[in-house]
Protein backbone atom coordinates (compact mmCIF):
# COMPACT_ATOMS: atom_id res chain seq x y z
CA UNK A 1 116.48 98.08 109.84
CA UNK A 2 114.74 94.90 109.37
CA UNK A 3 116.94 92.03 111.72
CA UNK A 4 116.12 88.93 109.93
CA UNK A 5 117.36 88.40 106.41
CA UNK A 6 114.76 87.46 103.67
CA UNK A 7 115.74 83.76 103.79
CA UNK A 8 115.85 83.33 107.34
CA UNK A 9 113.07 81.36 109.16
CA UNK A 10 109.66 82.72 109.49
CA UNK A 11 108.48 84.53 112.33
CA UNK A 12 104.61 83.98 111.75
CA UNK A 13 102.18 80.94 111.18
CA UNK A 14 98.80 81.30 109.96
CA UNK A 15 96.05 79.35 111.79
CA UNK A 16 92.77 79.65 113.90
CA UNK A 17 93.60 78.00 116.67
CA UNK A 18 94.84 80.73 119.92
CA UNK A 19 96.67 77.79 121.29
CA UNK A 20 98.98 77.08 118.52
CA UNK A 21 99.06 81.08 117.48
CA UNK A 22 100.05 82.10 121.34
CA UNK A 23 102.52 79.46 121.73
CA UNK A 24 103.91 80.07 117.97
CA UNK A 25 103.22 83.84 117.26
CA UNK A 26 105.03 85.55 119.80
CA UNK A 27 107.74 87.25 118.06
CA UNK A 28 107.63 91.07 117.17
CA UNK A 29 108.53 91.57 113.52
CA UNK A 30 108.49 94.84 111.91
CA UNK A 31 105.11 95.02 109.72
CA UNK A 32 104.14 96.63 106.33
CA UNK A 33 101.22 98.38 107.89
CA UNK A 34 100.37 100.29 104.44
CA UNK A 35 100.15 97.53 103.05
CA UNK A 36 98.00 95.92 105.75
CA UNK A 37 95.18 98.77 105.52
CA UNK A 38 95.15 98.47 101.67
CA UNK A 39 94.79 94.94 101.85
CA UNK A 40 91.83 95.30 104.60
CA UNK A 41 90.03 98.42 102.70
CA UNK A 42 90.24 96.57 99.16
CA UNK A 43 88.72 93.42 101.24
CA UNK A 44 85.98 95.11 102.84
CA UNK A 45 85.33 97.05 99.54
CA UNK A 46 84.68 93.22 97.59
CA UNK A 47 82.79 92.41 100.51
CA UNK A 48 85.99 89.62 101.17
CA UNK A 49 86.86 88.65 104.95
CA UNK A 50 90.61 88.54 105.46
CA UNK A 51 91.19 87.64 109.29
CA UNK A 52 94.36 89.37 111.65
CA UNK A 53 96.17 86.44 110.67
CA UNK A 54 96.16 86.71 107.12
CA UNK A 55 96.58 90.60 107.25
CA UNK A 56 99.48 90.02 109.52
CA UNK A 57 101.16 87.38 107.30
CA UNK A 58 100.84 90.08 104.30
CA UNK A 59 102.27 92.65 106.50
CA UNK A 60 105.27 90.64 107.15
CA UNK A 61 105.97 89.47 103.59
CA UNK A 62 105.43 93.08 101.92
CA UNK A 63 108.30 94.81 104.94
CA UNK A 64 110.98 94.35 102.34
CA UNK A 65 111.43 94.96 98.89
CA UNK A 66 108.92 94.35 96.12
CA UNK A 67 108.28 91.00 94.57
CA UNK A 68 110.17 89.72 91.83
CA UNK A 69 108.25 89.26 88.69
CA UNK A 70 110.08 87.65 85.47
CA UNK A 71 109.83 88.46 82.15
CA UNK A 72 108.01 85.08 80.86
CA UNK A 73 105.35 85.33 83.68
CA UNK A 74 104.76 89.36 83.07
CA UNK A 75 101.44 88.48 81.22
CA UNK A 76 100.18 86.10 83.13
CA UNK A 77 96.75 86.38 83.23
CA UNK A 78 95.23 83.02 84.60
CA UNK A 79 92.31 84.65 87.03
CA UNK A 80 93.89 81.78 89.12
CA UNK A 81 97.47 81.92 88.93
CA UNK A 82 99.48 82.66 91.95
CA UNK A 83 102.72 82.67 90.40
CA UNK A 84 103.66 86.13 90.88
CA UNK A 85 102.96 85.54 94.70
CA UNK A 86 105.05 82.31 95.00
């Protein structure tokens, strides 16, 4: 069971300073830790750094359900585009 609901506050913040991410980061949160190890293999395979805080952030976004994709975005293909993310 996941104890937050998707719309709740967030439980993470992303940022490289140990000050702000000990004082701010100190909640446990249930973590999508498949989805954390593809996201660090597929990194280190395009020679891309992703820190603990990004992986983390991932891992906590990808614990529920897919993302929603609509139907006048499905071929979005701007090499850019973030809008499936968002």
């Amino acid at each position: 069971m996941i104890p937050k609901s998707r719309y709740s506050s967030v439980n993470y913040y992303i940022s490289n300073s140990d000050k702000f991410n000990n004082k701010y980061n100190d909640v446990k949160s249930k973590l999508n830790v498949e989805m954390m190890d593809y996201l660090k293999k597929e990194a280190e395979k395009h020679k891309v750094n992703v820190d603990d805080q990004m992986l983390q952030h991932i891992g906590y976004l990808f614990v529920r359900d897919a993302l929603v994709i609509y139907d006048n975005t499905i071929h979005d293909d701007e090499p850019n585009s973030t809008r499936h993310f968002e």
